[in-house]
Protein backbone atom coordinates (compact mmCIF):
# COMPACT_ATOMS: atom_id res chain seq x y z
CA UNK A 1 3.74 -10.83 38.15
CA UNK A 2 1.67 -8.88 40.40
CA UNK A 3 2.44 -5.24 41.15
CA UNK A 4 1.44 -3.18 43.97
CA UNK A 5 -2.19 -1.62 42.28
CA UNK A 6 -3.57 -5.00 42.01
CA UNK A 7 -2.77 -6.18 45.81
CA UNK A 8 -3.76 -2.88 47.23
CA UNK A 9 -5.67 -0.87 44.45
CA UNK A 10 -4.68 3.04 42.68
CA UNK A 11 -3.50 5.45 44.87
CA UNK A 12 -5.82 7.78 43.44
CA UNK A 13 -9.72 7.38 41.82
CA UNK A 14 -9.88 7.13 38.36
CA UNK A 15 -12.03 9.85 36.67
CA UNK A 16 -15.42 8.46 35.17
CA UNK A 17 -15.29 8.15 31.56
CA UNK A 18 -17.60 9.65 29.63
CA UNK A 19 -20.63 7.85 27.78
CA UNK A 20 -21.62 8.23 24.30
CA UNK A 21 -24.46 7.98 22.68
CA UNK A 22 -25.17 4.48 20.85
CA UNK A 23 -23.81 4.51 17.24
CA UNK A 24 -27.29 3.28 15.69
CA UNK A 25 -27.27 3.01 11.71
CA UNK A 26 -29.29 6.06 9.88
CA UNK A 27 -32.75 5.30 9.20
CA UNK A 28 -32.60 5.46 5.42
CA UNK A 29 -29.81 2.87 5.68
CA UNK A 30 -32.25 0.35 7.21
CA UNK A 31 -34.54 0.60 3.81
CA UNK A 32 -31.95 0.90 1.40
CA UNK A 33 -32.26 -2.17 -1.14
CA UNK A 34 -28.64 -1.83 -3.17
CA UNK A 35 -25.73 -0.20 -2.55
CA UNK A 36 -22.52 -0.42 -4.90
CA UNK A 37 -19.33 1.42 -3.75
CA UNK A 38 -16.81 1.60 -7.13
CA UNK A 39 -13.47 3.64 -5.73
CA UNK A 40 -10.99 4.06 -8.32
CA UNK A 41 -8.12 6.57 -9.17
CA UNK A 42 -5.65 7.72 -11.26
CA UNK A 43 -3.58 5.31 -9.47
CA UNK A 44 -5.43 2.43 -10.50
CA UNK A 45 -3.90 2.39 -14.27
CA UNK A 46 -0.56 1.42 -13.63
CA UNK A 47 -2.24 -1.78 -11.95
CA UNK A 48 -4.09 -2.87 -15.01
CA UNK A 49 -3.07 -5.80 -16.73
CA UNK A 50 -3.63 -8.27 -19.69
CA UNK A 51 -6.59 -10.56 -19.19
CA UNK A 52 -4.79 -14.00 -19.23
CA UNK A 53 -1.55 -14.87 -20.53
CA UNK A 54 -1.79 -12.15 -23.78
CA UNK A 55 1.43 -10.85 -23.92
CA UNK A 56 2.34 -7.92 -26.51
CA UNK A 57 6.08 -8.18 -28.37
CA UNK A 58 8.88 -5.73 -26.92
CA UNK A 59 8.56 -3.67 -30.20
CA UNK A 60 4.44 -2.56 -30.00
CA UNK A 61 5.36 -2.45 -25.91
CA UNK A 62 5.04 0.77 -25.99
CA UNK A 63 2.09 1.71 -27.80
CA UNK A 64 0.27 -0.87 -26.49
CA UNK A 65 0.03 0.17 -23.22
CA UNK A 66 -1.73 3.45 -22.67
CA UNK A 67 -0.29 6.13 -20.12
CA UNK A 68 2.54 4.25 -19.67
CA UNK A 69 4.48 8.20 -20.22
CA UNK A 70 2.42 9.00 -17.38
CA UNK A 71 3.89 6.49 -14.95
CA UNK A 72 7.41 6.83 -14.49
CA UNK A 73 8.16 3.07 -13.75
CA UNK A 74 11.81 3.08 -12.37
CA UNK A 75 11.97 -0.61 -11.48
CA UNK A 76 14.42 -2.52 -13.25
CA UNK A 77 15.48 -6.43 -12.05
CA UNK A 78 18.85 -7.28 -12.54
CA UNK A 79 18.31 -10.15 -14.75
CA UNK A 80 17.10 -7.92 -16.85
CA UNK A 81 20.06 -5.22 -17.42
CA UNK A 82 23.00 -7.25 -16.07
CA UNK A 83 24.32 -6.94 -12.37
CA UNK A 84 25.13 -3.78 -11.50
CA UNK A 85 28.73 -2.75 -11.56
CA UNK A 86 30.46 -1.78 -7.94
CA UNK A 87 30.87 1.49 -7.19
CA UNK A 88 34.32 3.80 -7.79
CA UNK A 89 35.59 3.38 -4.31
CA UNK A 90 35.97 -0.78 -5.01
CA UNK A 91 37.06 -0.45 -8.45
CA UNK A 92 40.58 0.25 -7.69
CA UNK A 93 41.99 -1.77 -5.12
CA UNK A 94 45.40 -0.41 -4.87
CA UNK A 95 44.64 2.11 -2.52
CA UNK A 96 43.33 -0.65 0.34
């Protein structure tokens, strides 16, 4: 669909943008040989996990895995802890 700036052109000039100067790499960059870049955070621990398929039983759970009272994990599947029950205002019917 064509509007009326392409047939005729803008009503007014645009301004000229401005130009910047080229964003050339640092010259110390060009003779670096290695360069590692490790980022990690306190935020990385809850990520951990067992190399392979070692699991730990429910009972040494807890003082197997380290900081685990740090990280408030909240998550909880239903499977797990039975479905969840409906609230108060379903409970009674009677009142419907």
């Amino acid at each position: 669909m064509m509007n009326f700036e392409d047939r005729v052109g803008p009503a007014r000039p645009r301004a000229a943008r401005p130009t910047y100067p080229p964003l050339d790499p640092p010259a110390w960059f060009r003779d670096a040989k290695l360069g590692v870049f490790i980022h990690w955070g306190i935020y990385s621990v809850p990520a951990w996990a067992e190399p392979g398929s070692a699991t730990v039983p429910v009972e040494d759970a807890y003082a197997h895995h380290h900081y685990a009272e740090w990280y408030a994990n909240t998550v909880r599947t239903p499977r797990q802890h039975g479905p969840t029950p409906p609230p108060a205002a379903l409970r009674n019917r009677d009142d419907l």
